[in-house]
Protein backbone atom coordinates (compact mmCIF):
# COMPACT_ATOMS: atom_id res chain seq x y z
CA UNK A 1 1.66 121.27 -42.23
CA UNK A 2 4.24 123.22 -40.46
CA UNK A 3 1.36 125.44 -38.66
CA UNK A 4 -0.15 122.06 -37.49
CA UNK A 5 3.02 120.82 -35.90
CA UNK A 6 3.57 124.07 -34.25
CA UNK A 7 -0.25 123.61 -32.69
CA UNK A 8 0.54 119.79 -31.50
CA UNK A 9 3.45 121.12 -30.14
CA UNK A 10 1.79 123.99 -28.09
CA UNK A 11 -0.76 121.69 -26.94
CA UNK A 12 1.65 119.21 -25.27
CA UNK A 13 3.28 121.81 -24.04
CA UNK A 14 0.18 122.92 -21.91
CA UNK A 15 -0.67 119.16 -20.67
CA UNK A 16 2.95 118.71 -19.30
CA UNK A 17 1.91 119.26 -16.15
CA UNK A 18 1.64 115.26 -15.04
CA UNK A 19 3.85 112.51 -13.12
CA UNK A 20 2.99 109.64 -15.56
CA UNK A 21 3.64 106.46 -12.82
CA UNK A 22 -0.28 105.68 -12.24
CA UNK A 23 -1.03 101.90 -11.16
CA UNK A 24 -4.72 100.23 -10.92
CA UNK A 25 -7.42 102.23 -10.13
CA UNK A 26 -4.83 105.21 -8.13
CA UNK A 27 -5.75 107.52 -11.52
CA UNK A 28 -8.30 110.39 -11.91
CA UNK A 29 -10.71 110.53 -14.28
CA UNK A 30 -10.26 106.62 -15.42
CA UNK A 31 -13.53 106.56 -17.36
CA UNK A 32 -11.21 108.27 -19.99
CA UNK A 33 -9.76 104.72 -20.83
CA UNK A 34 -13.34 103.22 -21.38
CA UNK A 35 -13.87 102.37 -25.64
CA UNK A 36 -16.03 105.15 -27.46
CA UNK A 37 -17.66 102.82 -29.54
CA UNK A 38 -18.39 99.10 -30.08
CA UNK A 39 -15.80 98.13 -32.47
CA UNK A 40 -13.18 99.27 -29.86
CA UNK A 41 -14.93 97.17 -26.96
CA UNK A 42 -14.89 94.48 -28.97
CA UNK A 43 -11.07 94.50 -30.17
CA UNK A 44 -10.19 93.98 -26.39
CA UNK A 45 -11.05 97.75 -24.98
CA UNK A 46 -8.04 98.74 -26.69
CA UNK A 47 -7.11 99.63 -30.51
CA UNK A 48 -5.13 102.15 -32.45
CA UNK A 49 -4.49 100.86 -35.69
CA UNK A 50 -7.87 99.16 -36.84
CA UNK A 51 -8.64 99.45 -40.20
CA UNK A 52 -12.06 100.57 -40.62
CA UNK A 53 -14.51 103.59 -41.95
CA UNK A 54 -15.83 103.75 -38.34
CA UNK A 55 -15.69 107.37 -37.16
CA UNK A 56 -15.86 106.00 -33.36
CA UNK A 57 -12.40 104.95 -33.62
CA UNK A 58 -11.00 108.53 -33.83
CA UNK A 59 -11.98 108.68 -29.91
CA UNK A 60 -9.24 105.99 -29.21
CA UNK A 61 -6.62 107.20 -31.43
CA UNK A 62 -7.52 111.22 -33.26
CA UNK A 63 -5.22 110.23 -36.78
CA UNK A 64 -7.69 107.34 -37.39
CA UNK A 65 -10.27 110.47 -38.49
CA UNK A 66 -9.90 110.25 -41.97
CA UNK A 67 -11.40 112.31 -45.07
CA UNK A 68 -13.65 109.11 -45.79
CA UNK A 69 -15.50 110.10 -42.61
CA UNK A 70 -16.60 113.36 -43.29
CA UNK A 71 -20.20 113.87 -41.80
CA UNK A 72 -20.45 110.47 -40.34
CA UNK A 73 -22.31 110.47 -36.61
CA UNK A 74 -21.69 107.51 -34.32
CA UNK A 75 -23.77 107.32 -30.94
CA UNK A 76 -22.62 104.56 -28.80
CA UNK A 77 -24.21 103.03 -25.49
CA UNK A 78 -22.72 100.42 -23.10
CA UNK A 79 -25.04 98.82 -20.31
CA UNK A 80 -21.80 99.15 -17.97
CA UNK A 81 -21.74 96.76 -14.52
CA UNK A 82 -23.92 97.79 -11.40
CA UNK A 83 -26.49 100.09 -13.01
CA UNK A 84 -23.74 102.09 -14.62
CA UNK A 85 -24.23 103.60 -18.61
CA UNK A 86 -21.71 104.81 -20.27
CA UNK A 87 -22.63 106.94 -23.70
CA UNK A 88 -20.61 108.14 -26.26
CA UNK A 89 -21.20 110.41 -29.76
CA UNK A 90 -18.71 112.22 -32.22
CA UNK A 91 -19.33 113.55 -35.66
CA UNK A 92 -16.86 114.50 -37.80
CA UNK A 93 -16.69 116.99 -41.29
CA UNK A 94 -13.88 118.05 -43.81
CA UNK A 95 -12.21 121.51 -44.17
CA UNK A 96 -9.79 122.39 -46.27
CA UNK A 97 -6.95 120.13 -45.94
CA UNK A 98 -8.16 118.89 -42.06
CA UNK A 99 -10.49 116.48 -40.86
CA UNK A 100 -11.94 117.64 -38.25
CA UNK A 101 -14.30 115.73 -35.59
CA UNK A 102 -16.07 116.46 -32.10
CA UNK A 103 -17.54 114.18 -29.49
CA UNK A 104 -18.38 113.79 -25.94
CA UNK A 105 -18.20 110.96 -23.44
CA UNK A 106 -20.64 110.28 -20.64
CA UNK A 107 -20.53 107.74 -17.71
CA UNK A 108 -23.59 107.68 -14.92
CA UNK A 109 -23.20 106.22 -12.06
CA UNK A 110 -27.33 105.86 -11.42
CA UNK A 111 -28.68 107.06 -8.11
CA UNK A 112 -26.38 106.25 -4.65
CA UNK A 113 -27.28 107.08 -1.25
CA UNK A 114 -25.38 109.75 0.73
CA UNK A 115 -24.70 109.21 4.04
CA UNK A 116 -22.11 110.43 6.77
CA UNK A 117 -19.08 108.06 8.26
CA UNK A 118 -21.90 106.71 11.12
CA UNK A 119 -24.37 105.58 8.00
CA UNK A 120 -26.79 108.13 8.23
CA UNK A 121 -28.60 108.93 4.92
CA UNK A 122 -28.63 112.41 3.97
CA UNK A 123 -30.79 111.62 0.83
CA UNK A 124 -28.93 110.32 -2.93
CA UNK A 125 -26.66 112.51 -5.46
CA UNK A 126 -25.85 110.78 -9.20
CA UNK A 127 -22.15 110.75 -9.74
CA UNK A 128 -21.53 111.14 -13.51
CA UNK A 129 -18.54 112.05 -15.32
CA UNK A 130 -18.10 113.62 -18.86
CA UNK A 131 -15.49 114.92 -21.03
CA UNK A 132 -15.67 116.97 -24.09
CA UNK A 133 -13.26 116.22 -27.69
CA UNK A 134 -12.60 117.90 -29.94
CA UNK A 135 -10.00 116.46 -32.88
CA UNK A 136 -8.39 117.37 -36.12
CA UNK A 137 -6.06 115.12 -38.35
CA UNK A 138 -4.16 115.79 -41.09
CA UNK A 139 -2.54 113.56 -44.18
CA UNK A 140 1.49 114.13 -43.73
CA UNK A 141 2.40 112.66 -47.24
CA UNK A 142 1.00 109.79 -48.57
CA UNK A 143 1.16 107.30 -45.90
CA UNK A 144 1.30 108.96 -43.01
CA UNK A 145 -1.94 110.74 -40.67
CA UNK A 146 -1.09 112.90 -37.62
CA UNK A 147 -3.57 114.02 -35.47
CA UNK A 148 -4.74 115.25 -31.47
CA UNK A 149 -7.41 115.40 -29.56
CA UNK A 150 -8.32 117.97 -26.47
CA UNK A 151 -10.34 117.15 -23.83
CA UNK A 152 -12.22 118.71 -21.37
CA UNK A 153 -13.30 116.78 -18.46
CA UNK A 154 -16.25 117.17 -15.95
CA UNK A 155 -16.73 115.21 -12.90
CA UNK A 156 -19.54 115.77 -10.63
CA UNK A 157 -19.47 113.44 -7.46
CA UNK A 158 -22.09 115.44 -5.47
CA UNK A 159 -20.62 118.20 -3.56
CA UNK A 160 -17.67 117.13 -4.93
CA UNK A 161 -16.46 118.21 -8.05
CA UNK A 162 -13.40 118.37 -10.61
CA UNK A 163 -12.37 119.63 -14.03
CA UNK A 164 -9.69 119.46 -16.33
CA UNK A 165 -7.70 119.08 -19.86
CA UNK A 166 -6.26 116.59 -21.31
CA UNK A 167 -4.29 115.96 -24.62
CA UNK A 168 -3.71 113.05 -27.11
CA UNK A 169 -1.39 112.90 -29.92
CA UNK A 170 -1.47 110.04 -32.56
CA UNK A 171 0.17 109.22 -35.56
CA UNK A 172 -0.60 106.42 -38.33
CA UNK A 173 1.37 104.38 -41.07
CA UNK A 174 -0.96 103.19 -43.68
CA UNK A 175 0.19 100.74 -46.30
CA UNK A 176 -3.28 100.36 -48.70
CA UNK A 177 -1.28 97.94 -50.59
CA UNK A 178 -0.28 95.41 -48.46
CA UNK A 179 -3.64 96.32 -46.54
CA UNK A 180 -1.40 97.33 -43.30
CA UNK A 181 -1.64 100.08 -40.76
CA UNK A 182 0.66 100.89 -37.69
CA UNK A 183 0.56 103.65 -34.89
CA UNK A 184 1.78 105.29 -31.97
CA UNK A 185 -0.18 106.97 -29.88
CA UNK A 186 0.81 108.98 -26.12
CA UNK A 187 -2.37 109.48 -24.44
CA UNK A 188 -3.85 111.83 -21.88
CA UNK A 189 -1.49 114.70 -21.06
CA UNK A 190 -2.79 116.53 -18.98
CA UNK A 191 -3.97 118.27 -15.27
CA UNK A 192 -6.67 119.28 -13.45
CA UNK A 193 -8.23 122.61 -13.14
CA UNK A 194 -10.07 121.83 -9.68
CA UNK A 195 -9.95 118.95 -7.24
CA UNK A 196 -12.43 117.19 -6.07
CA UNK A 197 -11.65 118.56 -2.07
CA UNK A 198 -9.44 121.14 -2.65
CA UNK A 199 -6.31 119.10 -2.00
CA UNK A 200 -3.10 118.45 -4.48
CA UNK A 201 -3.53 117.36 -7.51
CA UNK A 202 -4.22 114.06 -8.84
CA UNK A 203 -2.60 112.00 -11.71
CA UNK A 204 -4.52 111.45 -15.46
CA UNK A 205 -4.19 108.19 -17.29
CA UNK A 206 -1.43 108.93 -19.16
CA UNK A 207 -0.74 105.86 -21.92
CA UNK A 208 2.06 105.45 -24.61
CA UNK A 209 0.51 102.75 -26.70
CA UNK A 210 1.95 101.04 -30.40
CA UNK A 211 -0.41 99.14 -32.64
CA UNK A 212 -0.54 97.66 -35.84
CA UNK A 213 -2.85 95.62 -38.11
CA UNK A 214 -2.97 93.76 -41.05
CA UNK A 215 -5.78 92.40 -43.17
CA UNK A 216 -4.65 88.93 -44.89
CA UNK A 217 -4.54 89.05 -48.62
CA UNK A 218 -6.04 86.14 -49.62
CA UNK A 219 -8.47 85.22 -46.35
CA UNK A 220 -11.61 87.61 -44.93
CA UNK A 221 -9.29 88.46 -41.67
CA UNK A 222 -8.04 91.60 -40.22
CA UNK A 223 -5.43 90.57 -37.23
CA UNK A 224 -4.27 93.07 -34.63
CA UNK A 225 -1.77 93.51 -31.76
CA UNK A 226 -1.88 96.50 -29.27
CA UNK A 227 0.93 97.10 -27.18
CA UNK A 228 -0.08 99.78 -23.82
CA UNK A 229 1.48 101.62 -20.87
CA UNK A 230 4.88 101.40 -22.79
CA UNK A 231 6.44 103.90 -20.17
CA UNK A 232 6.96 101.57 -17.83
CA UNK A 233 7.14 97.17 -17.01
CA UNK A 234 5.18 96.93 -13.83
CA UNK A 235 1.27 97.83 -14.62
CA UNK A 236 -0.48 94.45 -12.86
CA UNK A 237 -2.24 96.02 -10.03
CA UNK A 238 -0.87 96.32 -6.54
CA UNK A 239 -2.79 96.23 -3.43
CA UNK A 240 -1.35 95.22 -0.07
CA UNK A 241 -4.15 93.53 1.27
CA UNK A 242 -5.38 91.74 -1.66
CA UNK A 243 -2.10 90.19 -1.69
CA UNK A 244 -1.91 88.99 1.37
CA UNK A 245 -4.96 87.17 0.73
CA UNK A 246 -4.78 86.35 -2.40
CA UNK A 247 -1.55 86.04 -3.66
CA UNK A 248 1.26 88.91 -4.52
CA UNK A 249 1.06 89.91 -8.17
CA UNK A 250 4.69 91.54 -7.35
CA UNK A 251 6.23 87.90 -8.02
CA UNK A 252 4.90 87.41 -11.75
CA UNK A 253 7.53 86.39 -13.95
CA UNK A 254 9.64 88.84 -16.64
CA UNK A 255 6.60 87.30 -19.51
CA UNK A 256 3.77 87.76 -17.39
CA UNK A 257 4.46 91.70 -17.01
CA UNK A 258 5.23 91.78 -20.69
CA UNK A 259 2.31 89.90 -21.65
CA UNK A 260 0.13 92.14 -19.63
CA UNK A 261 0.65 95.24 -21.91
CA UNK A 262 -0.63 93.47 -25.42
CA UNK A 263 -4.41 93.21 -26.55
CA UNK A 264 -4.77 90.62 -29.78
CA UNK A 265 -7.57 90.70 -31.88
CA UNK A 266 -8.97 89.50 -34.62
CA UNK A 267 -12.01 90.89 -36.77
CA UNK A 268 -13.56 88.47 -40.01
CA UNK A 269 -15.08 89.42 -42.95
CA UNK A 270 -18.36 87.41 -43.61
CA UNK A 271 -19.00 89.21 -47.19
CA UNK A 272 -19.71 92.61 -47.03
CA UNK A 273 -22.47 93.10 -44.67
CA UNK A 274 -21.59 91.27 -41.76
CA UNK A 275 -17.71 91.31 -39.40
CA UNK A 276 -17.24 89.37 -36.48
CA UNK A 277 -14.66 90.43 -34.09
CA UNK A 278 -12.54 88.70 -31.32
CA UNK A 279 -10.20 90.23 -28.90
CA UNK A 280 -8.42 89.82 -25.67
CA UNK A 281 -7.14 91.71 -23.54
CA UNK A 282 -4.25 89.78 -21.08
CA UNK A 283 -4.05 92.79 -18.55
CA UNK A 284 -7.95 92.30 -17.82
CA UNK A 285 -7.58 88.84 -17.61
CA UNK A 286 -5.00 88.77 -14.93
CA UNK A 287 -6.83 91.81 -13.10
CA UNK A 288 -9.90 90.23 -12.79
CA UNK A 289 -8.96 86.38 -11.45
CA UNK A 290 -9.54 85.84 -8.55
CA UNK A 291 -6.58 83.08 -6.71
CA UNK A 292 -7.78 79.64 -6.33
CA UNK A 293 -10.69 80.20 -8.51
CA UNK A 294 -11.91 79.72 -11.81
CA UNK A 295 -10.79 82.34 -14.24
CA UNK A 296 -13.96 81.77 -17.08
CA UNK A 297 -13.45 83.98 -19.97
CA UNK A 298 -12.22 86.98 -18.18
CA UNK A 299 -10.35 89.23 -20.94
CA UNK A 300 -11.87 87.99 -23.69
CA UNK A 301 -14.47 90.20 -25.89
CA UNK A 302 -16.51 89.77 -28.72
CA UNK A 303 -18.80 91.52 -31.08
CA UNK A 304 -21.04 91.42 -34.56
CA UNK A 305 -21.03 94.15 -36.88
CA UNK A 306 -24.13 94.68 -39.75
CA UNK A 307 -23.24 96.74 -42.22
CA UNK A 308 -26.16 98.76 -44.75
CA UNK A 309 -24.71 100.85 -46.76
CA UNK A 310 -26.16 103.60 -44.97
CA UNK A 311 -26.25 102.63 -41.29
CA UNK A 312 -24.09 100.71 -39.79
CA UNK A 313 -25.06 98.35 -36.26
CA UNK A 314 -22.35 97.45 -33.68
CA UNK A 315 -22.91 95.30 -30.59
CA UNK A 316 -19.91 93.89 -28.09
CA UNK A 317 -19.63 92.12 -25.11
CA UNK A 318 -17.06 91.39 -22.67
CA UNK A 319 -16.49 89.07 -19.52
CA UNK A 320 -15.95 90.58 -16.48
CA UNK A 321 -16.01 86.55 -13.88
CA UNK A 322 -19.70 85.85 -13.80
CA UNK A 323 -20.85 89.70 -15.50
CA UNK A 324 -20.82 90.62 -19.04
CA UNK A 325 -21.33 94.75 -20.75
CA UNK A 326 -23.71 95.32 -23.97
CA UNK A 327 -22.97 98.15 -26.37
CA UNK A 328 -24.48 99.24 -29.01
CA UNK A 329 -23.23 101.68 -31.38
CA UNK A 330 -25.16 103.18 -34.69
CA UNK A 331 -23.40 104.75 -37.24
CA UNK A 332 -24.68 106.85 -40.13
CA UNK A 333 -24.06 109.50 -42.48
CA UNK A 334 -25.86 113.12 -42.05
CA UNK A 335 -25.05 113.53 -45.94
CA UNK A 336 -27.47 110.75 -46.25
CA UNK A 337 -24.32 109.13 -48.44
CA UNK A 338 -23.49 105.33 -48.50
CA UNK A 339 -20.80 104.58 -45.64
């Protein structure tokens, strides 16, 4: 265990090259924050204490890779907005005393035209981003799971182009008893190797998040509350010129900014084949309404699980005004054991 430490402690040593006061969209390589698998999209896009043999949730928080999860293989697809796919896979094994996992993440942005500042197409490039995992985790006692994750991130933007690393480190509370689980979770430390036009560096994602959840005792229910972006209050997005136009986010009240950092959800038991899940997520809600106009079910996600012993089939959606996202993830054992 003490050889472990020592490793998470060298690897967030190496990612400390950040400045961790991102807002909106201002962050590189944001498709980092998009869910891994369907459960995930479905809890409200963000989870770190679910409850659940799903080896897709190890890409949102790495000390959710259990032992129970040894050769299980998720593959995950999301029919994004505006022609853009996002696809996901990790796999994960035992050694020794470590669970160890590996996956990759994949957005494309489809075909778009490339043209000069006058208009003039040049012909098309296909953006795409993609960043490699790799994870281990480790029981610390009985109750307690540490793990991290290191990335390594790829994005291709025609002649443009960036790489770089990034770190998370994750740690879990588990009480089987009471059927609760808590966690803490800081998220993308890290830099880039190369920018996209040779200039200064750009800022990661970084994310301090807190989560716990607890299945009731005597009703089919698993509740959960996710608290994000705990390093600092002010995370609504801030752009001049929407808010002249449409109002200036800067004058929400103390409740409104605190609200804005929690995702609830909710996930029900209907025997032991099929969950339903519920989330939303209040940061996404307030994001995406437009002033003066109706707000629909922006924030709020949703998804059906069907579980065979030996495959399991996820599907969410989410509401995004008058757009919704499908994804679809499979999981399975390689072992060709029950789940």
């Amino acid at each position: 265990m003490r050889n472990y430490i020592i490793l998470i402690l060298f690897l967030f040593f190496i990612a400390t090259e950040l400045k961790a006061q991102t807002l909106g969209g201002n962050a590189v390589y944001n498709f980092l924050t998009q869910p891994g698998g369907a459960q995930i999209a479905a809890l409200g896009g963000t989870n770190i204490s679910h409850q659940s043999n799903d080896v897709s949730l190890s890409l949102s928080n790495p000390a959710l890779l259990r032992s129970t999860m040894h050769h299980q293989v998720s593959t995950s697809f999301n029919g994004f907005l505006a022609g853009i796919n996002n696809y996901s896979a990790v796999t994960a094994f035992r050694q020794s005393s470590f669970n160890l996992g590996a996956g990759v993440q994949f957005l494309d942005y489809g075909s778009v035209s490339q043209t000069d500042a006058a208009g003039t197409v040049f012909g098309t490039i296909r953006p795409r981003d993609f960043a490699i995992h790799l994870m281990a985790s480790k029981q610390y006692r009985e109750r307690f799971h540490i793990g991290t994750t290191l990335k390594f991130i790829q994005s291709n933007y025609g002649p443009f182009r960036s790489s770089g690393i990034a770190v998370d480190v994750g740690l879990t509370y588990q009480d089987t008893v009471n059927q609760w689980q808590a966690a803490f979770l800081i998220k993308n430390m890290g830099t880039q190797f190369s920018t996209y036009g040779g200039g200064d560096k750009e800022e990661l994602p970084f994310d301090v998040q807190a989560g716990i959840s607890k299945r009731l005792a005597n009703a089919p229910i698993q509740f959960s509350l996710t608290a994000h972006n705990l390093h600092r209050l002010r995370i609504l997005y801030n752009d001049t010129a929407f808010n002249a136009s449409e109002g200036d986010l800067r004058t929400a009240g103390f409740l409104q900014k605190t609200f804005a950092h929690l995702v609830l959800s909710a996930q029900f038991y209907i025997g032991d084949k099929v969950e339903a899940t519920l989330g939303y997520n209040f940061l996404r809600r307030q994001d995406l309404n437009v002033f003066n106009a109706a707000s629909g079910l922006n924030g709020l996600t949703a998804g059906v699980g069907f579980l065979h012993k030996k495959l399991h089939v996820r599907y969410a959606t989410g509401f995004y005004q008058q757009r919704v996202f499908h994804q679809f993830t499979l999981n399975l054992s390689i072992s060709g054991k029950s789940l």
